[in-house]
Protein backbone atom coordinates (compact mmCIF):
# COMPACT_ATOMS: atom_id res chain seq x y z
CA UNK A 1 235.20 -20.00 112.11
CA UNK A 2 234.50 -17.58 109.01
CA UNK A 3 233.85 -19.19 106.36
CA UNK A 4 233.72 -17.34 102.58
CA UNK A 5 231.82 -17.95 99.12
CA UNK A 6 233.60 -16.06 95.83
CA UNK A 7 232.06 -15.63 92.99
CA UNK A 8 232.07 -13.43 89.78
CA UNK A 9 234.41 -15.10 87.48
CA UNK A 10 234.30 -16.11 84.15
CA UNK A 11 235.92 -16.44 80.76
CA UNK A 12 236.98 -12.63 79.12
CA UNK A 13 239.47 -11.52 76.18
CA UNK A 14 242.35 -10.26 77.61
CA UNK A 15 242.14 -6.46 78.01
CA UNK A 16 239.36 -6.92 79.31
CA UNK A 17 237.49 -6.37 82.88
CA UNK A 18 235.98 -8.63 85.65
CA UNK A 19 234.58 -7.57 89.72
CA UNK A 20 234.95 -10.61 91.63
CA UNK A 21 232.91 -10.38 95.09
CA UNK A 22 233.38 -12.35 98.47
CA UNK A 23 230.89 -13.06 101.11
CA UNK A 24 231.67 -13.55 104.69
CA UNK A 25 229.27 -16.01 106.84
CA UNK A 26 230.00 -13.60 110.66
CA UNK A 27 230.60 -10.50 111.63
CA UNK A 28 234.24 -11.53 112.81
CA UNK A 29 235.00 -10.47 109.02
CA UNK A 30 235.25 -6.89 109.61
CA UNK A 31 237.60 -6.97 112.72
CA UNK A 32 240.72 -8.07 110.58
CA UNK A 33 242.82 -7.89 107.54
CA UNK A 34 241.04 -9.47 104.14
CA UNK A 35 243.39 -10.47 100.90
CA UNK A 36 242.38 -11.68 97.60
CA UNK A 37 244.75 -14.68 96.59
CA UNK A 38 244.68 -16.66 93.73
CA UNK A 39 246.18 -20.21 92.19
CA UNK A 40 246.58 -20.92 88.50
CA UNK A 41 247.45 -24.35 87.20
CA UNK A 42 250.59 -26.19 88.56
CA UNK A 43 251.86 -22.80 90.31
CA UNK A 44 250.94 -22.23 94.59
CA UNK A 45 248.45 -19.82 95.86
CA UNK A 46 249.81 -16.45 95.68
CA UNK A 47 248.60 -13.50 97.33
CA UNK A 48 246.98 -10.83 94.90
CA UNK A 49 245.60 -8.09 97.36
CA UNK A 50 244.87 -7.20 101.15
CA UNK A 51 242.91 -4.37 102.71
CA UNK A 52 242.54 -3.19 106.43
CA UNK A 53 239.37 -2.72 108.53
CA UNK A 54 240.19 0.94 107.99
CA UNK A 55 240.59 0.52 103.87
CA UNK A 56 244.29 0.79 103.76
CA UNK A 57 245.39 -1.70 100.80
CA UNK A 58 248.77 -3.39 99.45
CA UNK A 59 248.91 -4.96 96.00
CA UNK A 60 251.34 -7.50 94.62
CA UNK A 61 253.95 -6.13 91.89
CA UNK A 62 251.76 -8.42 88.81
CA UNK A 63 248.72 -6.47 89.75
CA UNK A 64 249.43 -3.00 90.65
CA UNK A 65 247.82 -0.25 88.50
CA UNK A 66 245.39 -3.00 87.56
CA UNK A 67 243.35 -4.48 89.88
CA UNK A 68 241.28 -2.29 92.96
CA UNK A 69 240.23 -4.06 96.15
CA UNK A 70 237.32 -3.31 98.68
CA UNK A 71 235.53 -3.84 101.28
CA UNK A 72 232.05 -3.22 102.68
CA UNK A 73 231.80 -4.05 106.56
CA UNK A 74 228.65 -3.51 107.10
CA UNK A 75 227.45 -6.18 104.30
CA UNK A 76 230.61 -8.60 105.35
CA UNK A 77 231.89 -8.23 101.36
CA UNK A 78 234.88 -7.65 99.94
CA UNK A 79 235.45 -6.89 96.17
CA UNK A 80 238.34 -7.34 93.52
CA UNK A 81 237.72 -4.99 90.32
CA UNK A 82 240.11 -6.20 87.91
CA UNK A 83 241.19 -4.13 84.64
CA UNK A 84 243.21 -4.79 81.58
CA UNK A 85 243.17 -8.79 82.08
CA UNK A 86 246.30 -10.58 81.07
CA UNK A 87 246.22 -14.05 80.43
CA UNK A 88 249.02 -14.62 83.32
CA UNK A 89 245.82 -13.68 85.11
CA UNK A 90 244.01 -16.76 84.64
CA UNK A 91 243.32 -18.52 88.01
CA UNK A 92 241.28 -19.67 90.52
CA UNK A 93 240.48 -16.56 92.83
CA UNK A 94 240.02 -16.96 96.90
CA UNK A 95 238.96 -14.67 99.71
CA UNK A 96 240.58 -14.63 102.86
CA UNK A 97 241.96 -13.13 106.20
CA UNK A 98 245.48 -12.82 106.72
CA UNK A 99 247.46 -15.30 108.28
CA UNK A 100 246.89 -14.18 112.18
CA UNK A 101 244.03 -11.55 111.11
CA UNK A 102 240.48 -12.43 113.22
CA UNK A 103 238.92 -12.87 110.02
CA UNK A 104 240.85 -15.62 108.77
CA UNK A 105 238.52 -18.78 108.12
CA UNK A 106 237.96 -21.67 106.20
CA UNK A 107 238.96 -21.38 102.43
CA UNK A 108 236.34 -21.73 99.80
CA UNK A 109 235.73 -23.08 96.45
CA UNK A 110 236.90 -20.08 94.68
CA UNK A 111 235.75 -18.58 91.80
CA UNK A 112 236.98 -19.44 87.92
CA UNK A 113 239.05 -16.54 85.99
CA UNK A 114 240.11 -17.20 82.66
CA UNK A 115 241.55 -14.56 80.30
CA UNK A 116 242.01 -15.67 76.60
CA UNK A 117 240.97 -14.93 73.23
């Protein structure tokens, strides 16, 4: 099973800008659909971004015109540039496949985004 490790996040003004970057343990990673989710305090996971093999992408509504995702096949990695950080932003932010997708694997410990002043 694929299995992920995030990482990136930390604590910025809001306004401000962060790249979060996910690492894939296989190869299976590049045969499916990856998404960006994330899961702030007393609220349930919620899905932030996706992007095809082929870099075709979908955004939720929050995010749009804000955040970019990416993906690098060859180096199993998928990024999440995010821009003009809200504080509705803050989170803990997860790398996945879709639900189906042959990359879907093992969730991981996240990575930390806070946005405050």
């Amino acid at each position: 099973q694929v299995q992920f490790v995030e990482s990136g996040g930390g604590l910025v003004q809001p306004g401000g800008s962060l790249t979060l970057s996910c690492v894939a343990s296989n190869s299976n990673f590049r045969l499916g659909v990856m998404a960006w989710y994330r899961q702030a305090p007393g609220k349930q996971r919620e899905l932030v971004a996706s992007i095809t093999r082929g870099g075709n992408t979908n955004y939720g509504d929050s995010v749009k015109g804000r955040f970019t995702i990416s993906r690098d096949n060859a180096k199993n990695t998928v990024l999440l540039q995010m821009n003009n950080l809200k504080p509705e932003d803050t989170a803990v932010y997860y790398c996945n496949g879709l639900p189906g997708s042959t990359a879907s694997g093992s969730w991981g410990q996240g990575t930390q985004v806070t946005v405050s002043a």
